[in-house]
N, C-alpha and C. Protein backbone atom coordinates (compact mmCIF):
# COMPACT_ATOMS: atom_id res chain seq x y z
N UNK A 1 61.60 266.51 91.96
CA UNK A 1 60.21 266.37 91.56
C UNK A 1 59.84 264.89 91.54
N UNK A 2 59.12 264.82 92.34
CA UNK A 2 58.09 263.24 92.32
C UNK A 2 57.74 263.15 91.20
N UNK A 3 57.29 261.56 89.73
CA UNK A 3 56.55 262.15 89.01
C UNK A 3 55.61 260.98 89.51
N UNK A 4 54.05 261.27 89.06
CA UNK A 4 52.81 260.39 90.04
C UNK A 4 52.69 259.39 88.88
N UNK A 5 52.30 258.30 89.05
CA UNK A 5 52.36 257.30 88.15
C UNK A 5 50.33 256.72 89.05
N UNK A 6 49.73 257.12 88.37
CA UNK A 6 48.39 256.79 88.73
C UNK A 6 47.57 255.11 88.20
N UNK A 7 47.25 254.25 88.84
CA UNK A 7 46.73 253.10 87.84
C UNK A 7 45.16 253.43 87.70
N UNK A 8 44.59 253.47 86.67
CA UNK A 8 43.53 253.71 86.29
C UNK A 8 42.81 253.33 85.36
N UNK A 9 43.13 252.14 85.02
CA UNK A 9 42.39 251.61 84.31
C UNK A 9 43.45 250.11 83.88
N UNK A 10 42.34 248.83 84.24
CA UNK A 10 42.64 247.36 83.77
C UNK A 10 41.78 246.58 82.82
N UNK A 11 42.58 245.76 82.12
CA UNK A 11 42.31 245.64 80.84
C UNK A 11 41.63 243.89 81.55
N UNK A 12 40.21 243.38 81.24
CA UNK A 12 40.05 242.26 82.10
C UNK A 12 39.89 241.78 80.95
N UNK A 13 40.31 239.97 80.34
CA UNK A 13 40.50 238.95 79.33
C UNK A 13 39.04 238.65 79.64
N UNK A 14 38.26 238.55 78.44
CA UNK A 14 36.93 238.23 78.74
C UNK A 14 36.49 236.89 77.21
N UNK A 15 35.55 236.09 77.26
CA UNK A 15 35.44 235.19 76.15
C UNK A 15 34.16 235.38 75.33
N UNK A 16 33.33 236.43 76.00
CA UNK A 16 31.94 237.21 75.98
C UNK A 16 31.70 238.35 76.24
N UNK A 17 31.85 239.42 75.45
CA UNK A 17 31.71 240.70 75.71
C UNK A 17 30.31 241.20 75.97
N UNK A 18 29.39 240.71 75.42
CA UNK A 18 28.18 240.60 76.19
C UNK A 18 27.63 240.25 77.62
N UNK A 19 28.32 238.74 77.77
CA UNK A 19 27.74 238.48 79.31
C UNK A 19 28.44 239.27 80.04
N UNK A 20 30.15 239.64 79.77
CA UNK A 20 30.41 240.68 80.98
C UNK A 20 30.19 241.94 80.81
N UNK A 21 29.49 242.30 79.65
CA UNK A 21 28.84 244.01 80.00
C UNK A 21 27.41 243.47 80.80
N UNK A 22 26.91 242.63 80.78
CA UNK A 22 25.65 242.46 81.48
C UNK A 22 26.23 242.14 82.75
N UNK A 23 27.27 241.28 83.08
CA UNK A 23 27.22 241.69 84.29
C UNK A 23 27.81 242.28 84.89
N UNK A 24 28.54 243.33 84.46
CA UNK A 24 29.60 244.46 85.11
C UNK A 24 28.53 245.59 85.70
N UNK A 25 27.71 245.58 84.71
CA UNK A 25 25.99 246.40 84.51
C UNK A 25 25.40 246.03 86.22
N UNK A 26 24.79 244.61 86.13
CA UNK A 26 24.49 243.86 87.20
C UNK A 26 25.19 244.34 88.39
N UNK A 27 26.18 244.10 88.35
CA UNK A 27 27.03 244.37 90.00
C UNK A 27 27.28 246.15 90.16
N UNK A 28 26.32 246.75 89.66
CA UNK A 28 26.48 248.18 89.30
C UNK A 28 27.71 249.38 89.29
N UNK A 29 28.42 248.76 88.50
CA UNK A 29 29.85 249.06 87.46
C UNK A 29 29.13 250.50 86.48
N UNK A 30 29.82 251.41 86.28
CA UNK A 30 29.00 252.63 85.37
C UNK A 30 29.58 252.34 84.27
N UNK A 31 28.38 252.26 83.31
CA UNK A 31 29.22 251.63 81.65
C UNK A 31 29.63 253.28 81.50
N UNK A 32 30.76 253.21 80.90
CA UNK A 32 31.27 254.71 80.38
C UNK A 32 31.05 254.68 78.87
N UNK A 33 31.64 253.64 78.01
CA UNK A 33 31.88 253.41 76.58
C UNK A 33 31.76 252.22 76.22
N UNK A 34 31.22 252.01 75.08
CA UNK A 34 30.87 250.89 74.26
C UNK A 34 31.17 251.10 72.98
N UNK A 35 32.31 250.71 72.43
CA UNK A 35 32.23 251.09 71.69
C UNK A 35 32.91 249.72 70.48
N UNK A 36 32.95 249.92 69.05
CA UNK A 36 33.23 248.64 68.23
C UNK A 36 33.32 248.86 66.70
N UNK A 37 34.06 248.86 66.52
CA UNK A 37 34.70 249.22 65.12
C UNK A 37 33.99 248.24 63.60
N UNK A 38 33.47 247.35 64.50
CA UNK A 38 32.97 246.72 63.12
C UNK A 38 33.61 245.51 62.76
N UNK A 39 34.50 245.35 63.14
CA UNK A 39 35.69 244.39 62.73
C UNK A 39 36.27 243.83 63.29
N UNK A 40 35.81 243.80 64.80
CA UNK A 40 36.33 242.28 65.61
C UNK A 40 37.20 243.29 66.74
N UNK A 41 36.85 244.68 66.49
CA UNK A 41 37.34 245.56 68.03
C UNK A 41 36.42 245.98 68.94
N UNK A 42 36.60 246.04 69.90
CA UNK A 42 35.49 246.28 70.62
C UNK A 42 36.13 246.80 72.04
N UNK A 43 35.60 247.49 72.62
CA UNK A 43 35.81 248.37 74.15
C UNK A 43 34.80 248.60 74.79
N UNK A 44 34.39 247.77 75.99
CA UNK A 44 33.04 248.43 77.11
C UNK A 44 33.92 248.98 78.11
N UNK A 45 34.12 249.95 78.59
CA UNK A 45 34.61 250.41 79.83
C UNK A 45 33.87 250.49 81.00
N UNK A 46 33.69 250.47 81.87
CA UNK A 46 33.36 250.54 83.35
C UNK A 46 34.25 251.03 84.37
N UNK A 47 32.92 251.45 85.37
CA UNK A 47 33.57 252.15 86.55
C UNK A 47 33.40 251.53 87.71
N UNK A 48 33.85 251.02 88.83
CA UNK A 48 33.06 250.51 90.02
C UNK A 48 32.22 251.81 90.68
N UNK A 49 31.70 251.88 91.30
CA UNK A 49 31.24 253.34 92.18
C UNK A 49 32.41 253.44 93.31
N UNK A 50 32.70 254.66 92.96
CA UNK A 50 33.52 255.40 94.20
C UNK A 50 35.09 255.16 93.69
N UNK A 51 34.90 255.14 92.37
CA UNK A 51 36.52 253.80 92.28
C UNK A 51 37.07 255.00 91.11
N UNK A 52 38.26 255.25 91.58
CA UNK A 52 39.35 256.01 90.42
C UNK A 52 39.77 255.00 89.50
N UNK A 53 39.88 254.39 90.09
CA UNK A 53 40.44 252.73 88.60
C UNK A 53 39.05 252.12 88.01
N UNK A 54 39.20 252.43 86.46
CA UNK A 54 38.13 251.41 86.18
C UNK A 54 38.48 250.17 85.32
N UNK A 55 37.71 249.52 84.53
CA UNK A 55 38.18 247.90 83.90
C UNK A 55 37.52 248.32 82.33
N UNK A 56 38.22 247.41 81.68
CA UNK A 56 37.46 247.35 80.05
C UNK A 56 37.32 246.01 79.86
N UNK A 57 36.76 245.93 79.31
CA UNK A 57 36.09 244.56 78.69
C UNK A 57 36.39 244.37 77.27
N UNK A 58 36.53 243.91 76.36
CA UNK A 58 36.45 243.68 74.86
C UNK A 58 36.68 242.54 74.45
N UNK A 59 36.57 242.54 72.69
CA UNK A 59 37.50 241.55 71.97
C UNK A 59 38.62 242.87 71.19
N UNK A 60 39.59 241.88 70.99
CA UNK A 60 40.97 242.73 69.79
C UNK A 60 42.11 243.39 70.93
N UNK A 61 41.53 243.87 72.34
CA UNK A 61 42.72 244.43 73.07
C UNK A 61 43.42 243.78 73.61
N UNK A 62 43.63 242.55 73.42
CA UNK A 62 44.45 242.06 74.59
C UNK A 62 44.89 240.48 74.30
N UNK A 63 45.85 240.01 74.34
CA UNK A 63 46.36 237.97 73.92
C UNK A 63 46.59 237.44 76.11
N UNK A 64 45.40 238.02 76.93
CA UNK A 64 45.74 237.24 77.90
C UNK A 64 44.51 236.23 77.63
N UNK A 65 44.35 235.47 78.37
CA UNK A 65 43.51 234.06 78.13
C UNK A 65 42.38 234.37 79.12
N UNK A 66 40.79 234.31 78.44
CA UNK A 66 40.26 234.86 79.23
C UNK A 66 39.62 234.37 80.89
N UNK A 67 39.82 234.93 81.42
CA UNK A 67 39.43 234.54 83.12
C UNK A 67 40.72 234.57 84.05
N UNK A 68 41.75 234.67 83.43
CA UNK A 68 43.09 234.78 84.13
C UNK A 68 43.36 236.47 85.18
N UNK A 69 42.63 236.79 85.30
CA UNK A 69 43.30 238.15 85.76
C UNK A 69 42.57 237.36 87.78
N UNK A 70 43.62 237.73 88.31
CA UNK A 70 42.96 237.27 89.83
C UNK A 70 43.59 238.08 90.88
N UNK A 71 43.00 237.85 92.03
CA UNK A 71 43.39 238.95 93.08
C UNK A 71 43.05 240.18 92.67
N UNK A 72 41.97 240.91 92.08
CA UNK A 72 41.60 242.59 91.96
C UNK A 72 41.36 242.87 93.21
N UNK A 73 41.40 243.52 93.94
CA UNK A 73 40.90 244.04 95.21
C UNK A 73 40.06 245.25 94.97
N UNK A 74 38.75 245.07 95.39
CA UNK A 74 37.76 245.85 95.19
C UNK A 74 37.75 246.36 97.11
N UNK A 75 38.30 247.72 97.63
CA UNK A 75 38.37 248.33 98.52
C UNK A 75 36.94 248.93 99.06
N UNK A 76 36.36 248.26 100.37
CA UNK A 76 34.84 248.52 100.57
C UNK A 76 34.95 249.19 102.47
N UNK A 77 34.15 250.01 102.30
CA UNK A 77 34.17 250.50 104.05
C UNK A 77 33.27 249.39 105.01
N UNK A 78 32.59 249.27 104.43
CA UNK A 78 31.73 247.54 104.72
C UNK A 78 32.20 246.62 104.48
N UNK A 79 32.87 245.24 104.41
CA UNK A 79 32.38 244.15 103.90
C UNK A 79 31.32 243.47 103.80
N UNK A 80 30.35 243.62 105.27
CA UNK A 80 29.28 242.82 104.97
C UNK A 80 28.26 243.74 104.42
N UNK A 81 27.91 244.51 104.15
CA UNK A 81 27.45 245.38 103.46
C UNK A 81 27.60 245.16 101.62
N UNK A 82 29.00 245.01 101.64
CA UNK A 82 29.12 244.94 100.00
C UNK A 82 28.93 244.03 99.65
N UNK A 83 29.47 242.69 100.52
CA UNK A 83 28.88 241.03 100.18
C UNK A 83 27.45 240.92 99.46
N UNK A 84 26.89 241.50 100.94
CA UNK A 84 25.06 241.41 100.77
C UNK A 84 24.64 242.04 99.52
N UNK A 85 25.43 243.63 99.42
CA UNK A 85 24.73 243.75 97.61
C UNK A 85 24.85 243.07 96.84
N UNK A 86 26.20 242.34 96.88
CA UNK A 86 27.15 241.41 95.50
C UNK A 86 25.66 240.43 95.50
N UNK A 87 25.28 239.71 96.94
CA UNK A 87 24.69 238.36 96.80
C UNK A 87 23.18 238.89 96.14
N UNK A 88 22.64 239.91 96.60
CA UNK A 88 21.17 240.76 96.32
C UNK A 88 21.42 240.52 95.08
N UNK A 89 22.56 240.86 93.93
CA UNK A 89 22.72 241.26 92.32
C UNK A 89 22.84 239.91 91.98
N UNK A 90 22.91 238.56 92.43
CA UNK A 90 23.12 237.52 91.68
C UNK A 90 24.46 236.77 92.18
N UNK A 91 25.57 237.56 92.55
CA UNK A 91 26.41 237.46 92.33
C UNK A 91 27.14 236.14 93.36
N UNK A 92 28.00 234.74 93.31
CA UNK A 92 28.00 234.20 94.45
C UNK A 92 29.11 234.83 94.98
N UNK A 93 29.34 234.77 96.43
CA UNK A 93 30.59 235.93 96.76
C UNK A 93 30.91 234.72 97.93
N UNK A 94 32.16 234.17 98.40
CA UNK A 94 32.63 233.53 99.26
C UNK A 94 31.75 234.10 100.41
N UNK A 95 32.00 233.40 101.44
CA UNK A 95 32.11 233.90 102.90
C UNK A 95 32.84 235.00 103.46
N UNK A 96 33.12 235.70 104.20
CA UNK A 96 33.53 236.77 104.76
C UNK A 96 35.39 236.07 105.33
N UNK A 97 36.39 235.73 105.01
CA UNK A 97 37.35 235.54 105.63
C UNK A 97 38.53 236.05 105.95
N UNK A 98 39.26 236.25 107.12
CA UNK A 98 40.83 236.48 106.90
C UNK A 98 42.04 235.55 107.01
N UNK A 99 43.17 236.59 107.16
CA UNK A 99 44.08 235.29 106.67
C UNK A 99 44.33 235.10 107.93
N UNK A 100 45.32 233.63 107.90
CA UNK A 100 45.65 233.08 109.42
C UNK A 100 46.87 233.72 110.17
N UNK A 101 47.72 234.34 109.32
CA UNK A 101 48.87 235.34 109.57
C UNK A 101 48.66 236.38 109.60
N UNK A 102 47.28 237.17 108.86
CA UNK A 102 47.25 238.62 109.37
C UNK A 102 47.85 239.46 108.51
N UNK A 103 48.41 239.54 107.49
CA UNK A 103 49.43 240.24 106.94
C UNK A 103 48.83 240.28 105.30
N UNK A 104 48.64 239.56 104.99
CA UNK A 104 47.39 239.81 103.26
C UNK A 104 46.74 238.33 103.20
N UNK A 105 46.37 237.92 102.44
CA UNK A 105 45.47 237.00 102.08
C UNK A 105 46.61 236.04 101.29
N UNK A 106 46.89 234.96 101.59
CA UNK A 106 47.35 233.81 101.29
C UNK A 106 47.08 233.47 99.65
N UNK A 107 47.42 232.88 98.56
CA UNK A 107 47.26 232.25 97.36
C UNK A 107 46.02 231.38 97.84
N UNK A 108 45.49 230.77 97.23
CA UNK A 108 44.07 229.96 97.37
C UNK A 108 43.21 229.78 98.54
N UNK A 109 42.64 229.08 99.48
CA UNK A 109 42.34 229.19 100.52
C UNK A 109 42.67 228.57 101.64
N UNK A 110 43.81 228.04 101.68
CA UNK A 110 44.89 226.81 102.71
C UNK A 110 44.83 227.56 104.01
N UNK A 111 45.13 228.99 104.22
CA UNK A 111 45.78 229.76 105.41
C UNK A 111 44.06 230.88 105.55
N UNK A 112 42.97 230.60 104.60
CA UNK A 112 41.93 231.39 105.33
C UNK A 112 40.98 231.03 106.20
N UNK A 113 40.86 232.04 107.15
CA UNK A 113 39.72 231.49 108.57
C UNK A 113 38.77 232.45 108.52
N UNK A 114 37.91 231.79 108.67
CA UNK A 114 36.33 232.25 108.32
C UNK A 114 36.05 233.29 109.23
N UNK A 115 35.41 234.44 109.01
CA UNK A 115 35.00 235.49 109.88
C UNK A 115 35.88 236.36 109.72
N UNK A 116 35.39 237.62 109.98
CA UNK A 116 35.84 239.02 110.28
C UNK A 116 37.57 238.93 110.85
N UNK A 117 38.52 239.71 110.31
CA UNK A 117 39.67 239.61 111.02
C UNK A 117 39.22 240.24 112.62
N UNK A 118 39.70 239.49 113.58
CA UNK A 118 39.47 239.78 114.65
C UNK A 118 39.73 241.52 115.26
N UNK A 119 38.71 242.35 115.74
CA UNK A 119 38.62 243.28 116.16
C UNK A 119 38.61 244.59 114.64
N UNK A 120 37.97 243.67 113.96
CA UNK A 120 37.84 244.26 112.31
C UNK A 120 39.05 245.18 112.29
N UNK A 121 39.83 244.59 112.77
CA UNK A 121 40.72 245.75 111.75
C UNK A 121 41.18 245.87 110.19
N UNK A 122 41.14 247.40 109.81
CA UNK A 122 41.56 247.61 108.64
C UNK A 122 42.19 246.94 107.83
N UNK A 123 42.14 246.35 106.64
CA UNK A 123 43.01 246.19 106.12
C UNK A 123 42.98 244.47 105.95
N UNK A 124 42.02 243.68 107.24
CA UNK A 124 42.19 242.33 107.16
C UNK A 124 41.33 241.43 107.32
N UNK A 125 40.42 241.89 106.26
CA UNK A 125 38.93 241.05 106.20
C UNK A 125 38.62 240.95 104.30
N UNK A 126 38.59 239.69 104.40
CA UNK A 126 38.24 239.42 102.28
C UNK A 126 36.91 239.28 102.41
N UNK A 127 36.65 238.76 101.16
CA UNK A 127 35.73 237.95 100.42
C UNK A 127 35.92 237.59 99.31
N UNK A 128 35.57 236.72 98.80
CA UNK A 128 36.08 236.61 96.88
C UNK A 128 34.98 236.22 95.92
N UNK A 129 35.11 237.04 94.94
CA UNK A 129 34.02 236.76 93.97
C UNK A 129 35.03 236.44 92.42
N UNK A 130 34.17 235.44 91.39
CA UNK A 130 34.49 235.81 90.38
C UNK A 130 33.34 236.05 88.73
N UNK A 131 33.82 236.54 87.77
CA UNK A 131 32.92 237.05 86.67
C UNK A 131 32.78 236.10 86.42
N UNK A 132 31.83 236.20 85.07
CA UNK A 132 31.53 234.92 84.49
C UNK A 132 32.44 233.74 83.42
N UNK A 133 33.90 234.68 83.36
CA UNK A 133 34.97 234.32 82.90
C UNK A 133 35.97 233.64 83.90
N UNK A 134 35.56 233.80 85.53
CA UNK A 134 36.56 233.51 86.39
C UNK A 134 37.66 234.27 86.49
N UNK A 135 37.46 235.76 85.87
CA UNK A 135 38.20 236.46 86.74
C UNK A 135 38.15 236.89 87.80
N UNK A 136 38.99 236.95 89.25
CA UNK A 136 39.43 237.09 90.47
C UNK A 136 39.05 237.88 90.88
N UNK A 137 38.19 238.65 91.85
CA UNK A 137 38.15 239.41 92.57
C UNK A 137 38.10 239.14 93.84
N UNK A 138 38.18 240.30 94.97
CA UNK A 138 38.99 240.09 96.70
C UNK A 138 37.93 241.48 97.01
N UNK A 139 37.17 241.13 97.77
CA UNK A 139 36.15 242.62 98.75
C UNK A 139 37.50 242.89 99.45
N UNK A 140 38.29 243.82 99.60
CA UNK A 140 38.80 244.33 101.09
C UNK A 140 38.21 245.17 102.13
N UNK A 141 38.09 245.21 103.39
CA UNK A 141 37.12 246.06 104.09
C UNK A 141 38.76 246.87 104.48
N UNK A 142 38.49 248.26 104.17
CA UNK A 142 39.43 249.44 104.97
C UNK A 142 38.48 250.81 105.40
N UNK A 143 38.77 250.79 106.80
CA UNK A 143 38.38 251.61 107.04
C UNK A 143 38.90 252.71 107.69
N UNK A 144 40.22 252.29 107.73
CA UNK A 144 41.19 253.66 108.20
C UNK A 144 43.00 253.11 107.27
N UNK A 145 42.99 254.02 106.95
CA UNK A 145 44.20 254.41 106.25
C UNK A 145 45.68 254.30 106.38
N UNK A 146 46.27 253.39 105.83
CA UNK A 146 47.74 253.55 106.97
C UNK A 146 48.27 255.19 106.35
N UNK A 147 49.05 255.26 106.82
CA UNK A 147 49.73 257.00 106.47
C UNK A 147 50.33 256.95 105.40
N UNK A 148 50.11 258.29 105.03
CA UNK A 148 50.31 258.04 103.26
C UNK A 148 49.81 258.14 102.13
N UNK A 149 48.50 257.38 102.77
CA UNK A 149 47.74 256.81 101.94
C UNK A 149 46.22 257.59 101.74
């Protein structure tokens, strides 16, 4: 028996639980729960659209330092499509790039080249955005599946 180990939910270090429910809201994230005990706990949950994994926001859950979470990969059948909403909502979103090896996206931007991975294939086209905390996010464009998957 396989047993399935599903990820579904990330806990993002935030320093304002306000500005990032406003802008999780903004980049149209589905608030699920808001919720706050009164006493310095607090939980906003969100959904991306189309997304089995969602993120929480708060104060009291968490000792990471806020803005540290990087590399999320937000999985899009568009990139330039999702860019253009990100930029429509406010949001600044890099340029469209891939990596120079082809194989994932490099640590900072030393090895990225601007434009569409050549002949768009799956799997090798970014963009990067971050919240208002500087946490990390990565657009990936996939549009076909390796097997498996």
């Amino acid at each position: 028996m396989v047993v399935e180990y599903k990820l579904e939910l990330v806990v993002l270090p935030v320093s304002d639980v306000e500005r990032a429910k406003e802008f999780y809201q903004r980049i149209g994230f589905r608030e699920d729960l808001d919720y706050g005990d009164g006493g310095g706990f607090r939980v906003v949950h969100f959904t991306p659209p189309g997304s089995n994994c969602s993120i929480v926001v708060g104060s009291g859950i968490g000792h990471a330092a806020p803005g540290s979470a990087e590399n999320l990969h937000l999985v899009v059948g568009d990139i330039e499509q999702a860019r253009a909403d990100l930029v429509s909502r406010g949001v600044e979103v890099s340029e469209i790039f891939h990596d120079a090896e082809g194989v994932f996206h490099h640590a900072g931007d030393e090895k990225r080249v601007p434009g569409l991975y050549p002949g768009r294939r799956s799997y090798g086209s970014f963009a990067s955005f971050h919240d208002p905390d500087g946490n990390g996010f990565l657009l990936q464009e996939v549009t076909e599946r390796l097997a498996g998957r």
